[in-house]
C-alpha atoms as a PDB file:
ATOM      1  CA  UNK A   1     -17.909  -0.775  -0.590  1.00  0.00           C
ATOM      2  CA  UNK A   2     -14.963  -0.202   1.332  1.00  0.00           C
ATOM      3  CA  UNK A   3     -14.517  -3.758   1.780  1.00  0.00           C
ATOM      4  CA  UNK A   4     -13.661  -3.509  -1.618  1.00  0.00           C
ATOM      5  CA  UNK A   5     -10.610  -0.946  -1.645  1.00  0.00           C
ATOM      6  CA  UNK A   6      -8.047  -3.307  -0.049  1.00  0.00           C
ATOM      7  CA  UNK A   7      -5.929  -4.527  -3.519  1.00  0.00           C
ATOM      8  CA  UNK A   8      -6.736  -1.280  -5.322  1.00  0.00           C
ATOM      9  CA  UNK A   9      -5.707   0.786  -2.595  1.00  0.00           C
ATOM     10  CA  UNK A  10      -1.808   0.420  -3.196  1.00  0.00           C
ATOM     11  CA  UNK A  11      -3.188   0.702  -7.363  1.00  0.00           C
ATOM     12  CA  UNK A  12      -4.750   4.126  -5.966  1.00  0.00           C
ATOM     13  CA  UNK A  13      -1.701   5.597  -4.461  1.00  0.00           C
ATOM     14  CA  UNK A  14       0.174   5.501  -8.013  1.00  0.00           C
ATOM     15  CA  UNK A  15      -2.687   6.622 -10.463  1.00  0.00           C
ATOM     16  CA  UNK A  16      -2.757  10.069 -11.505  1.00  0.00           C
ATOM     17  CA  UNK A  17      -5.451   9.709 -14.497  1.00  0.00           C
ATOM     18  CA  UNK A  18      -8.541   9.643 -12.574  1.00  0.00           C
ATOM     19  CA  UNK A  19     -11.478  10.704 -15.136  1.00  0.00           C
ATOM     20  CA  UNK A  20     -13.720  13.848 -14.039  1.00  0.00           C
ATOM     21  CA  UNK A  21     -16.926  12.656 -15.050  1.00  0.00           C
ATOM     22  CA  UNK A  22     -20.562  13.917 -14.388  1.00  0.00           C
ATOM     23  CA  UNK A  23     -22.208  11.238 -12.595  1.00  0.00           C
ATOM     24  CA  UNK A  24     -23.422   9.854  -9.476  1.00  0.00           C
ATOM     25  CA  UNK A  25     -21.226   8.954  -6.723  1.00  0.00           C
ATOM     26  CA  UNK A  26     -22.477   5.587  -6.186  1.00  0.00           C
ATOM     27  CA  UNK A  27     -21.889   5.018  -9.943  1.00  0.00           C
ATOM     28  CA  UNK A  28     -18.343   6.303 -10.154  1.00  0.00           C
ATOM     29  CA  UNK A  29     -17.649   3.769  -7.026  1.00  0.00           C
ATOM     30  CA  UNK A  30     -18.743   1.211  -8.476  1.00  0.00           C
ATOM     31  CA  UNK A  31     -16.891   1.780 -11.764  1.00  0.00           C
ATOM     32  CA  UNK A  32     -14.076   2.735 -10.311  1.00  0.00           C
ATOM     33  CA  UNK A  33     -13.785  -1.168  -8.216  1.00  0.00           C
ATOM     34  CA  UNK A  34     -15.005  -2.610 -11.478  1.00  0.00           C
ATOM     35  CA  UNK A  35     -12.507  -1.373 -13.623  1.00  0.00           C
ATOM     36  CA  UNK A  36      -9.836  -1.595 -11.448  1.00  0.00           C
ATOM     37  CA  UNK A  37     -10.709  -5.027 -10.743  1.00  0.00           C
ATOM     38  CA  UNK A  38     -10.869  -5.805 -14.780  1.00  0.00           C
ATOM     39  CA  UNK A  39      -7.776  -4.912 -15.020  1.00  0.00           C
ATOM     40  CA  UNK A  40      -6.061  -7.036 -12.392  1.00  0.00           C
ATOM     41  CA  UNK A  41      -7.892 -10.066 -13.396  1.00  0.00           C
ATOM     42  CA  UNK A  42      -6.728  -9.377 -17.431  1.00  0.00           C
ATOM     43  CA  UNK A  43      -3.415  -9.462 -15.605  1.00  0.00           C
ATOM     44  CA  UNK A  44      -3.630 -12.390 -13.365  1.00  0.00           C
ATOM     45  CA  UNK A  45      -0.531 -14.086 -14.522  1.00  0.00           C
ATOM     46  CA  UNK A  46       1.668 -17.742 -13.963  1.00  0.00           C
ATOM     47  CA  UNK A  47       4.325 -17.388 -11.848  1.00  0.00           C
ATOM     48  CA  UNK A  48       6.462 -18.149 -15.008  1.00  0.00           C
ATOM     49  CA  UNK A  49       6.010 -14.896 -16.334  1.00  0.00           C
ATOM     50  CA  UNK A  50       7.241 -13.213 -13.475  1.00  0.00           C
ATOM     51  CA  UNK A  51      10.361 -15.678 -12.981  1.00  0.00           C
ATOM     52  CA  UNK A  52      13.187 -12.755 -14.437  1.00  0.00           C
ATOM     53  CA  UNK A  53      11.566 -10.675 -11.130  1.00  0.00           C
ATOM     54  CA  UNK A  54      14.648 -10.353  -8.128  1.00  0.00           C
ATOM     55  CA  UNK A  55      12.031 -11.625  -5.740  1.00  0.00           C
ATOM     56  CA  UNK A  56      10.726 -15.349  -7.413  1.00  0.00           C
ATOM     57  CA  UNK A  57      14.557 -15.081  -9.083  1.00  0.00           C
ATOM     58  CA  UNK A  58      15.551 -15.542  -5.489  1.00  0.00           C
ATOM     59  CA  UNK A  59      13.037 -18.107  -4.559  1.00  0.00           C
ATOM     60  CA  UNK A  60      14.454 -19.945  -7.500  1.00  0.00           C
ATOM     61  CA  UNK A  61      18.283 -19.359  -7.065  1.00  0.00           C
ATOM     62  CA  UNK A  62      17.642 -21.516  -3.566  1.00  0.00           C
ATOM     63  CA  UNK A  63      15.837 -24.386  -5.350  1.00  0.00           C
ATOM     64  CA  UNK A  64      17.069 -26.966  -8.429  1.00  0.00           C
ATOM     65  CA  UNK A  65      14.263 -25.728 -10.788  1.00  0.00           C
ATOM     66  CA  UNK A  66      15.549 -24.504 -14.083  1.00  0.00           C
ATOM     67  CA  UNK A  67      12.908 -21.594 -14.909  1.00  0.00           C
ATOM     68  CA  UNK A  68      13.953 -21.843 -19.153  1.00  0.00           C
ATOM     69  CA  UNK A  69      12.839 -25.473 -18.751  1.00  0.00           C
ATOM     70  CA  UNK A  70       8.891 -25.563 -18.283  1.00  0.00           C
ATOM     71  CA  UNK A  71       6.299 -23.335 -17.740  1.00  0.00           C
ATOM     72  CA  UNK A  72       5.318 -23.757 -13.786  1.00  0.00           C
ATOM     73  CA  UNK A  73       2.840 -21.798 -11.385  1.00  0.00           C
ATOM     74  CA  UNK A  74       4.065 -20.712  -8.108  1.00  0.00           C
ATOM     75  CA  UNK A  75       2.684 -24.073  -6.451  1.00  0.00           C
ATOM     76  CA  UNK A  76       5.396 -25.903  -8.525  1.00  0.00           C
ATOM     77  CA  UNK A  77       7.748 -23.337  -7.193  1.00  0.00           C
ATOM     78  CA  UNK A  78       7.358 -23.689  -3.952  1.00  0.00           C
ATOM     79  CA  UNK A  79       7.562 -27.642  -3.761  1.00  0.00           C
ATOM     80  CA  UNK A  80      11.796 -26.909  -4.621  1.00  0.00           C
ATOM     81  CA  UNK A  81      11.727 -24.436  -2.295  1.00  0.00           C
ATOM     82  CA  UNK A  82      13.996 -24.538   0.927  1.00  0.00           C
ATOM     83  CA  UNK A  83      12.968 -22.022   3.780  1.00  0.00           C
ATOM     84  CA  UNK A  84      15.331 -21.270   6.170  1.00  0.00           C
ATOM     85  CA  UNK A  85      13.395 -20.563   9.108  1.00  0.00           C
ATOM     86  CA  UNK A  86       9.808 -19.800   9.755  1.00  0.00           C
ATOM     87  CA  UNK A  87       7.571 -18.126  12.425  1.00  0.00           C
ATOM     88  CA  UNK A  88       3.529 -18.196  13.337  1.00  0.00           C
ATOM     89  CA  UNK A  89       2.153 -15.645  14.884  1.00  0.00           C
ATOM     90  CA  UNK A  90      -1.763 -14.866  15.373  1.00  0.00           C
ATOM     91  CA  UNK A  91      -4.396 -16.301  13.960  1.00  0.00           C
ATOM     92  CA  UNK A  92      -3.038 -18.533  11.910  1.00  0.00           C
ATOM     93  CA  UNK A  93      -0.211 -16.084  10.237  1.00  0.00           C
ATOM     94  CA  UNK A  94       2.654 -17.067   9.240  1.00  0.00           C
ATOM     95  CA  UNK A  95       6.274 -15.863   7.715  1.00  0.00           C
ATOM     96  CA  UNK A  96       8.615 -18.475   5.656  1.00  0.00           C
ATOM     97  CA  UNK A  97      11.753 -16.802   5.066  1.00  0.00           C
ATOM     98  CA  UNK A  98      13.718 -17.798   1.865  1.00  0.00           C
ATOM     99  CA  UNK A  99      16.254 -15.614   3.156  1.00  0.00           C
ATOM    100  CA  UNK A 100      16.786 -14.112   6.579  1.00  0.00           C
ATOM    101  CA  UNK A 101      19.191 -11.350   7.856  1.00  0.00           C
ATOM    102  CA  UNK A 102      19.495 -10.368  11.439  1.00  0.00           C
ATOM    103  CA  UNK A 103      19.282  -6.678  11.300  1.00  0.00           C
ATOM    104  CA  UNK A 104      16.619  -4.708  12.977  1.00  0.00           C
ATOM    105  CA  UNK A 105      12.981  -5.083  12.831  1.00  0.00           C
ATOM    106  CA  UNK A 106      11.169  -2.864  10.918  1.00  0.00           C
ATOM    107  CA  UNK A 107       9.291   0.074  12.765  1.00  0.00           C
ATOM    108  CA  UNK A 108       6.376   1.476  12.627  1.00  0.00           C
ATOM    109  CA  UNK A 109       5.926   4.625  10.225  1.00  0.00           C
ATOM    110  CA  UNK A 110       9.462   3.603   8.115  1.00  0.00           C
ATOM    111  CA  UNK A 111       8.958   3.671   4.640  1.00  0.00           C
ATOM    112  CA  UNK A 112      10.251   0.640   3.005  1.00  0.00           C
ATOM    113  CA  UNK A 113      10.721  -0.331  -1.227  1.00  0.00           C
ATOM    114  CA  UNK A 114       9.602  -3.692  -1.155  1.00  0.00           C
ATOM    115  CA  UNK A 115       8.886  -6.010  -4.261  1.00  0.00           C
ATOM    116  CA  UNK A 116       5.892  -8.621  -4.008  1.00  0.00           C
ATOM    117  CA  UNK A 117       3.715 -10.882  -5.526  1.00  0.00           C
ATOM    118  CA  UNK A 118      -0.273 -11.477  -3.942  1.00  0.00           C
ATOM    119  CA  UNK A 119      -1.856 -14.580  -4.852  1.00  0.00           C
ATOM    120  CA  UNK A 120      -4.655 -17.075  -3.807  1.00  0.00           C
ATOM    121  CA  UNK A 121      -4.382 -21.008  -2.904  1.00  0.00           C
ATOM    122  CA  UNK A 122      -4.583 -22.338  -6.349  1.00  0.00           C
ATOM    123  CA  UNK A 123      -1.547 -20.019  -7.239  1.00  0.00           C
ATOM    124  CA  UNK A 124      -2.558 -17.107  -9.334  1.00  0.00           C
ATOM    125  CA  UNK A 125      -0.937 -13.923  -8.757  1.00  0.00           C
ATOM    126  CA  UNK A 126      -3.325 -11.364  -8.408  1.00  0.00           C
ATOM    127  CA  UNK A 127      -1.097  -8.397  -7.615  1.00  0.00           C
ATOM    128  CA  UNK A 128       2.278  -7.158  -7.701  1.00  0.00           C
ATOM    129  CA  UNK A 129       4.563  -4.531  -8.539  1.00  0.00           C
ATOM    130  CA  UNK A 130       5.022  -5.263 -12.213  1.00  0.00           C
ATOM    131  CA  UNK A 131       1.630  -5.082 -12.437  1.00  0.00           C
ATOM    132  CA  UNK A 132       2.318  -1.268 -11.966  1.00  0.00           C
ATOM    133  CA  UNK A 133       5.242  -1.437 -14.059  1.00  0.00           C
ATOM    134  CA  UNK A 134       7.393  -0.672 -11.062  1.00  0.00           C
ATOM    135  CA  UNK A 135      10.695  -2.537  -9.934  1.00  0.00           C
ATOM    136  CA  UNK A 136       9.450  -1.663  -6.614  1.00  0.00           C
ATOM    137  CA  UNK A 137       7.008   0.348  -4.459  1.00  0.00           C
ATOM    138  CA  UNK A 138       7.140   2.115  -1.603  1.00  0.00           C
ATOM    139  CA  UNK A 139       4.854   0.965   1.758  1.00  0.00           C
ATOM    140  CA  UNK A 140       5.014   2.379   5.211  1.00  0.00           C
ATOM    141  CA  UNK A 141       4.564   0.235   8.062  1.00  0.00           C
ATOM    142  CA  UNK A 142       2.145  -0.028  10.392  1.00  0.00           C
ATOM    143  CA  UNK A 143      -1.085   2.290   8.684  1.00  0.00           C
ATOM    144  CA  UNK A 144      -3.127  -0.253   7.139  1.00  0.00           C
ATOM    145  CA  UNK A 145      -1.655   0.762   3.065  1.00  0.00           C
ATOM    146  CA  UNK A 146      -2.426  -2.998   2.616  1.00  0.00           C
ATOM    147  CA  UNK A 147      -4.386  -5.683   5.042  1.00  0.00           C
ATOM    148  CA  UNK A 148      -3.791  -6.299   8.404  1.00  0.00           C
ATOM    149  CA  UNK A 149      -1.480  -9.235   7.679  1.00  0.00           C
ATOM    150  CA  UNK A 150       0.745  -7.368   5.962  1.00  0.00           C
ATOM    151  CA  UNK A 151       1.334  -4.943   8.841  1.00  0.00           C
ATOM    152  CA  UNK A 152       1.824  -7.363  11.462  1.00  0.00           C
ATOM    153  CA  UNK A 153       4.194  -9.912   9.609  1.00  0.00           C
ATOM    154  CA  UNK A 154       6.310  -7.552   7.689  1.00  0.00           C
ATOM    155  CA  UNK A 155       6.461  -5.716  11.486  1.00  0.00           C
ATOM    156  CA  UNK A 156       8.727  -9.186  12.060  1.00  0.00           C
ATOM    157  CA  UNK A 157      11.043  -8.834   9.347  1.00  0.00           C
ATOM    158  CA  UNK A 158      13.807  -6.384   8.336  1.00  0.00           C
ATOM    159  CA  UNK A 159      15.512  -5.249   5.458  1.00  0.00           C
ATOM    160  CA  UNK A 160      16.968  -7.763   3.150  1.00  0.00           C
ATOM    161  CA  UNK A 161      14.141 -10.642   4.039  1.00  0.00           C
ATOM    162  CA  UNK A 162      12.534 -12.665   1.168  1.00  0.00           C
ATOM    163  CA  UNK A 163       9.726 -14.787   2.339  1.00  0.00           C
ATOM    164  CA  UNK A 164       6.573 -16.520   1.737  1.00  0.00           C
ATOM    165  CA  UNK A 165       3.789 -15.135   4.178  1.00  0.00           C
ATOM    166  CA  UNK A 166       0.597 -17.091   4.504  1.00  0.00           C
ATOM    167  CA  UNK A 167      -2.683 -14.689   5.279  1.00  0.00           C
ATOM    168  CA  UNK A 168      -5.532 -15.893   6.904  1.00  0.00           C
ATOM    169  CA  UNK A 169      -8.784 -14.951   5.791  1.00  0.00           C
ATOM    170  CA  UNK A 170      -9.505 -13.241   8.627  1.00  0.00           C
ATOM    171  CA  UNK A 171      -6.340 -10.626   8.391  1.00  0.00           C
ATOM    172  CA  UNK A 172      -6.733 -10.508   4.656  1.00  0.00           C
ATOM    173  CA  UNK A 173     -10.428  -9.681   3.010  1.00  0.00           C
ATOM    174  CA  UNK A 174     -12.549 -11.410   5.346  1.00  0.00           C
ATOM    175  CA  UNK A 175     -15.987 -12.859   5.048  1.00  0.00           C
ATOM    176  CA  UNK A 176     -16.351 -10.054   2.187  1.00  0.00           C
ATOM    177  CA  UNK A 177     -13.725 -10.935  -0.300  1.00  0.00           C
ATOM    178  CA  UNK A 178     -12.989  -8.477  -2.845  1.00  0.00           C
ATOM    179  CA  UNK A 179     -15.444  -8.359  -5.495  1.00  0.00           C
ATOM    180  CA  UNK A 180     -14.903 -11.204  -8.191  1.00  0.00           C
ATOM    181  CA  UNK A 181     -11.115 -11.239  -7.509  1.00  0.00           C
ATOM    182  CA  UNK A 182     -10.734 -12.831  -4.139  1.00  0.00           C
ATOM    183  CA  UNK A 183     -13.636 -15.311  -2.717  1.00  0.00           C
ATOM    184  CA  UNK A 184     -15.285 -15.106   0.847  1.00  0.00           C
ATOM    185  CA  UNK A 185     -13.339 -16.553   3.339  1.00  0.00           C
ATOM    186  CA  UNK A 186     -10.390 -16.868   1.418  1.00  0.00           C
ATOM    187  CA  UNK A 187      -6.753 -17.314   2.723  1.00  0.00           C
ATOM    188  CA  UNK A 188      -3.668 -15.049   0.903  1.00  0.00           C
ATOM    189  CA  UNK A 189      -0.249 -16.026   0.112  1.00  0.00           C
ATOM    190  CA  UNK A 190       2.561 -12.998  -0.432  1.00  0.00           C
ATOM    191  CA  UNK A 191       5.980 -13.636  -1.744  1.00  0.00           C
ATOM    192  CA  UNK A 192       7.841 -10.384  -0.879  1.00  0.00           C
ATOM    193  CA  UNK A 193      11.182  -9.253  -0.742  1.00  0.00           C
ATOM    194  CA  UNK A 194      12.411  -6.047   1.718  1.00  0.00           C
ATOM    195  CA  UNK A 195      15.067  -4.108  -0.663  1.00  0.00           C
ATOM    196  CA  UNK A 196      15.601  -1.161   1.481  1.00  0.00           C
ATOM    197  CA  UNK A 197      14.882   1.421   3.874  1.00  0.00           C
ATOM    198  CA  UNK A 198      13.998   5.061   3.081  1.00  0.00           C
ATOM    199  CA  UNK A 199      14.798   7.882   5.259  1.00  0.00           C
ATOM    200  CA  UNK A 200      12.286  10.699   5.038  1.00  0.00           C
ATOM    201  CA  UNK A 201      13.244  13.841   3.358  1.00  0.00           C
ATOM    202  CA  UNK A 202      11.268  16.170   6.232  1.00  0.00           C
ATOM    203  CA  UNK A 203      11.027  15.048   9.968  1.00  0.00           C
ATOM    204  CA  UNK A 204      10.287  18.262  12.427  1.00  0.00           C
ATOM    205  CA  UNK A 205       7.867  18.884  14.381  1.00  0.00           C
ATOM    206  CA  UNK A 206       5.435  16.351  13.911  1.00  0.00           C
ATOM    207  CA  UNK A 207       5.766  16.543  10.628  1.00  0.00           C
ATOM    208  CA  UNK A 208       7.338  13.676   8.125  1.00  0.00           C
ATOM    209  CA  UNK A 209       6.979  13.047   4.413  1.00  0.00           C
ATOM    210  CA  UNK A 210       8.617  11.483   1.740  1.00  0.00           C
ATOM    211  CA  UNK A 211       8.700  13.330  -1.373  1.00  0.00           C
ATOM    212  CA  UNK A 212       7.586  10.361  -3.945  1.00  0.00           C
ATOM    213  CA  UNK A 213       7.604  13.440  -7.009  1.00  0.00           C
ATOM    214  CA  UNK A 214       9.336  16.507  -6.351  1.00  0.00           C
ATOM    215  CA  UNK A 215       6.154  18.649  -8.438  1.00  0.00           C
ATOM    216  CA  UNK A 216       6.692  21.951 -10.249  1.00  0.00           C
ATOM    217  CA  UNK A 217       7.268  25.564  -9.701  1.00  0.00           C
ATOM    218  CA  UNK A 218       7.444  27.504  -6.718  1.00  0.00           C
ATOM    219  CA  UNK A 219       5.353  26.657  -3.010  1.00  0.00           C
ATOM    220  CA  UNK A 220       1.834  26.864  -3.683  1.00  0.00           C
ATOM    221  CA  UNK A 221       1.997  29.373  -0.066  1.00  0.00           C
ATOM    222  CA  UNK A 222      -1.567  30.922   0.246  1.00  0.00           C
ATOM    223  CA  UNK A 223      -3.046  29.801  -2.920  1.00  0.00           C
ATOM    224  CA  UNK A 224      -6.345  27.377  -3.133  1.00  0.00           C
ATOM    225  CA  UNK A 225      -5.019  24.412  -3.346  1.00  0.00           C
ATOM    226  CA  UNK A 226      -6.860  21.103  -4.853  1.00  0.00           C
ATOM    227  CA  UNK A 227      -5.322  17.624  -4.280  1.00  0.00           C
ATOM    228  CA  UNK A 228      -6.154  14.002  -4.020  1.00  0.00           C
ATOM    229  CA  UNK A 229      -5.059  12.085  -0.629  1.00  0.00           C
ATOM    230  CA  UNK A 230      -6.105   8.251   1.309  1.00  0.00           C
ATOM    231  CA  UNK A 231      -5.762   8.997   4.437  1.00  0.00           C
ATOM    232  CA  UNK A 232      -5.292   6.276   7.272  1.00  0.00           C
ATOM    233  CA  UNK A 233      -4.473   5.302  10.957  1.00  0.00           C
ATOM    234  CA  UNK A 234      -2.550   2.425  12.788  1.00  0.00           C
ATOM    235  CA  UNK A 235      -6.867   1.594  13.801  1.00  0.00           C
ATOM    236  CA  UNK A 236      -8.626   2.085  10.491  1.00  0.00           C
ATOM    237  CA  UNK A 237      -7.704   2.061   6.951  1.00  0.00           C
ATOM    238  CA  UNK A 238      -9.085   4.556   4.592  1.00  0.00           C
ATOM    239  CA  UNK A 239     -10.489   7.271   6.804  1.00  0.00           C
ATOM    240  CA  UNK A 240     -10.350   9.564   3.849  1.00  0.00           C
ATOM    241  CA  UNK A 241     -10.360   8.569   0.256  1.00  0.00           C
ATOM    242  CA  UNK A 242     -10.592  11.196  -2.579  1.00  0.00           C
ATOM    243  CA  UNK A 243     -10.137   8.584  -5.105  1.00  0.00           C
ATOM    244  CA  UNK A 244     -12.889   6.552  -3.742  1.00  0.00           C
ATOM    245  CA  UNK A 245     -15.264   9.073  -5.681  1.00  0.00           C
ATOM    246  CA  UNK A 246     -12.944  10.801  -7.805  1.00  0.00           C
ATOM    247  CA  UNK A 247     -13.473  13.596  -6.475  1.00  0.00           C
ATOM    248  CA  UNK A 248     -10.356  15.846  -5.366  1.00  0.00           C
ATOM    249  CA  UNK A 249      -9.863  17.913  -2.160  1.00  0.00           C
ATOM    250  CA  UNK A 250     -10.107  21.278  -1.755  1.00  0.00           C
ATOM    251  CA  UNK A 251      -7.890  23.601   0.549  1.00  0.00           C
ATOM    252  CA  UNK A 252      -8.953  27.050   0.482  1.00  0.00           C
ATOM    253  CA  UNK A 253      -6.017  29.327   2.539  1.00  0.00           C
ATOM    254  CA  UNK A 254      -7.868  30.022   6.355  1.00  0.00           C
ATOM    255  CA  UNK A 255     -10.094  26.946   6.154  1.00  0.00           C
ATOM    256  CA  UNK A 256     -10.646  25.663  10.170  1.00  0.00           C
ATOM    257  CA  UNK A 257     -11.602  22.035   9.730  1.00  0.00           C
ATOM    258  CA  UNK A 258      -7.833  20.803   8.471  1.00  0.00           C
ATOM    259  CA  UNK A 259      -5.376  19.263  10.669  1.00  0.00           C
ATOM    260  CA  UNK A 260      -2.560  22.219  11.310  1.00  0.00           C
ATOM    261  CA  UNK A 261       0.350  19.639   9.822  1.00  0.00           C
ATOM    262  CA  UNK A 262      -1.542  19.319   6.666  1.00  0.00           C
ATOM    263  CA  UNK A 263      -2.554  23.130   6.003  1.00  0.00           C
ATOM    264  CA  UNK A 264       2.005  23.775   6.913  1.00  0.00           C
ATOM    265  CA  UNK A 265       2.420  20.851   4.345  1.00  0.00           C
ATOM    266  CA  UNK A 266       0.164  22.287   1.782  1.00  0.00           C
ATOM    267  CA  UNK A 267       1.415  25.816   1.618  1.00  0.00           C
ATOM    268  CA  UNK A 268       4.569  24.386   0.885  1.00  0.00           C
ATOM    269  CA  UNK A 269       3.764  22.176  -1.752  1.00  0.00           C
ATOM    270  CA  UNK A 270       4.133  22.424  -5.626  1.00  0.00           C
ATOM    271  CA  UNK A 271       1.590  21.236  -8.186  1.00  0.00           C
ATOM    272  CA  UNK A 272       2.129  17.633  -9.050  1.00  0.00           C
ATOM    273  CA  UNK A 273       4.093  16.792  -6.096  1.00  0.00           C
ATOM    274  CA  UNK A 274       3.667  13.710  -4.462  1.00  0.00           C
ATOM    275  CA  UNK A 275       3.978  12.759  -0.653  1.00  0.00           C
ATOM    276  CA  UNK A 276       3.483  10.089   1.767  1.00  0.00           C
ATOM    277  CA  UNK A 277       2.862  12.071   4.751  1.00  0.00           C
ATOM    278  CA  UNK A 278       2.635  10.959   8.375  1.00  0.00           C
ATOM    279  CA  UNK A 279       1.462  13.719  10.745  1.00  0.00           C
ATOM    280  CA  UNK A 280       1.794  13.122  14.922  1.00  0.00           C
ATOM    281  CA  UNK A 281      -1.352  13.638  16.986  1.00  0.00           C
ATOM    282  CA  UNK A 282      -0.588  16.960  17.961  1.00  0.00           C
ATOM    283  CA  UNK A 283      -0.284  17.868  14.511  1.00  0.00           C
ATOM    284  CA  UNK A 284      -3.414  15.965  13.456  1.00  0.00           C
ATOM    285  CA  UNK A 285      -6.397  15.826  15.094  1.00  0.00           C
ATOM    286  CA  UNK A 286      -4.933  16.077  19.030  1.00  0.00           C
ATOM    287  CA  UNK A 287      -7.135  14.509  22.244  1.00  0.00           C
ATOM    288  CA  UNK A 288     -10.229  14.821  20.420  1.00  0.00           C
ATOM    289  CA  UNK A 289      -9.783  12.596  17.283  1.00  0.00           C
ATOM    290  CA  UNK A 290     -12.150  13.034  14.760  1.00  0.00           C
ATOM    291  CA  UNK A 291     -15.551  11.623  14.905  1.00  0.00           C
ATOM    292  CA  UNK A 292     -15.459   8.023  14.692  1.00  0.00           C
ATOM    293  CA  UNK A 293     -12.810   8.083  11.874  1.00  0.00           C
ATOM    294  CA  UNK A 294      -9.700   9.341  14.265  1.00  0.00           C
ATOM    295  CA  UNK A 295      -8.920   8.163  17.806  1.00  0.00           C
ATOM    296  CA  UNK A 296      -8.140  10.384  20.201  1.00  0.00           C
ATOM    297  CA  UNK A 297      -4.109  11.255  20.364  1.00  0.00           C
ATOM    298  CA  UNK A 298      -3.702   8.870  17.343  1.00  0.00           C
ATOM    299  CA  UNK A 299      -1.234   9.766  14.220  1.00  0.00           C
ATOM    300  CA  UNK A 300      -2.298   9.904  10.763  1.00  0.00           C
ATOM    301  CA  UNK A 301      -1.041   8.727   7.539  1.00  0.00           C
ATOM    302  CA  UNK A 302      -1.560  10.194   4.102  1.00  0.00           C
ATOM    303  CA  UNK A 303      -0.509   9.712   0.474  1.00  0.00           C
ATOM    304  CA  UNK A 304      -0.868  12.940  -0.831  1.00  0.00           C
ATOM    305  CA  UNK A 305      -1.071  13.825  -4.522  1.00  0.00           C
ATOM    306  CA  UNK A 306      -1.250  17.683  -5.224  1.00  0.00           C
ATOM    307  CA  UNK A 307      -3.170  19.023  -8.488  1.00  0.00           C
ATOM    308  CA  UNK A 308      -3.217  21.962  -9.163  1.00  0.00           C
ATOM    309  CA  UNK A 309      -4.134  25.815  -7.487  1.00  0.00           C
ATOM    310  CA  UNK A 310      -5.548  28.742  -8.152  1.00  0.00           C
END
């Protein structure tokens, strides 16, 4: 099942209407995948009903295609289009660059606004921001919030790229697919465009966030606090996922088995506040890790959603 997170996961991070319901987990997974899956396929939309968008604007801008002329997918698109420069790296991944600056490479745990467009061979979109109704969305590098490709090309790039990136199978969704959206064995394509780098409101002590909501009221300090959170590594995507079952998290004030950077976070919090958190090791889960889900002295991302307390 968790093969079949990897599009719905960024779809996860933004929804804040998950339905209590009283019914098996296994059935709220699976509803949850098929829904969500539903949806994106009811969207699944031509590339000429995204062309107003800054990124395929930009893709356009460099070619002699008239978008008010014709109706065109993103194959007919691309034939205009004239990359600039272009790099492989493993396994058959690969970065096209419409446009290229020559700033910095991205690092690691920086939180970027990025604006993209996922689609297969035969050139349906599948996912993007508008399908969010965003002009953007925030990602943080280098802790699996998307597939492996993603990580390692956009770990190339820097702000201001647009590109095309071409995702093999393998550093995509695999021998699995994803559900009836993506076949086994199926290569991805990703226009995306970097629009900017986001400092983090909080970096001490192990401790950074960005504050995605600001949330209500005072600090929650000592109260019982319930929230919703995917949690992941630079190893292992989705060590924790409350939205997986719907079901939120529960901090109760003097609970043991929470990371010490969490339970600091979570007094300080507000109801309906919304973080992307990255704690250090120290401030995580140390030498020991936890179980097979955290390597020893690794750092931990989460997208934290606080609910309520009590």
């Amino acid at each position: 099942m968790k093969h079949l997170m990897g599009i719905v996961f960024l779809i996860a991070l933004f929804s804040c209407d998950m339905i209590e319901r009283e019914t098996s987990k296994e059935d709220l997974n699976e509803r949850f995948v098929s829904d969500t899956a539903e949806r994106i396929v009811k969207d699944t939309v031509s590339a000429a009903t995204a062309v107003d968008s800054v990124l395929l604007q930009t893709a356009l801008n460099k070619t002699r295609v008239n978008p008010k002329d014709t109706l065109m997918t993103i194959l007919d698109v691309e034939k205009e289009i004239q990359y600039v420069d272009e790099l492989s790296l493993k396994d058959g991944l690969k970065i096209n660059w419409i446009e290229r600056k020559r700033g910095r490479k991205l690092r690691d745990g920086e939180l970027i606004q990025i604006e993209y467009r996922l689609g297969l061979p035969d050139g349906k979109i599948i996912d993007g921001n508008n399908k969010m109704n965003k002009p953007f969305l925030p990602f943080v590098i280098g802790y699996n919030m998307q597939q492996k490709g993603w990580d390692l090309a956009l770990s190339e790039m820097c702000v201001g790229d647009v590109a095309k990136i071409e995702i093999p199978a393998s550093l995509a969704y695999g021998k699995n697919g994803l559900g009836s959206i993506i076949p086994p064995n199926t290569d991805n394509w990703l226009f995306i465009k970097i629009l900017g780098l986001t400092p983090p409101d909080f970096d001490e002590g192990g401790i950074r966030y960005w504050e995605y909501l600001p949330g209500d009221g005072p600090e929650l300090n000592n109260a019982k606090v319930k929230f919703h959170m995917v949690a992941s590594t630079k190893s292992k995507a989705n060590v924790f996922n409350t939205y997986f079952d719907r079901m939120p998290n529960s901090y109760v004030p003097g609970q043991k088995n929470f990371p010490k950077g969490l339970v600091q976070v979570l007094k300080k919090a507000k109801e309906n506040q919304h973080l992307f958190l990255i704690l250090s090791p120290d401030m995580a889960y140390g030498q020991r890790g936890y179980m097979d889900l955290v390597k020893p002295n690794e750092s931990v991302f989460y997208n934290l959603k606080i609910l309520e307390s009590e």
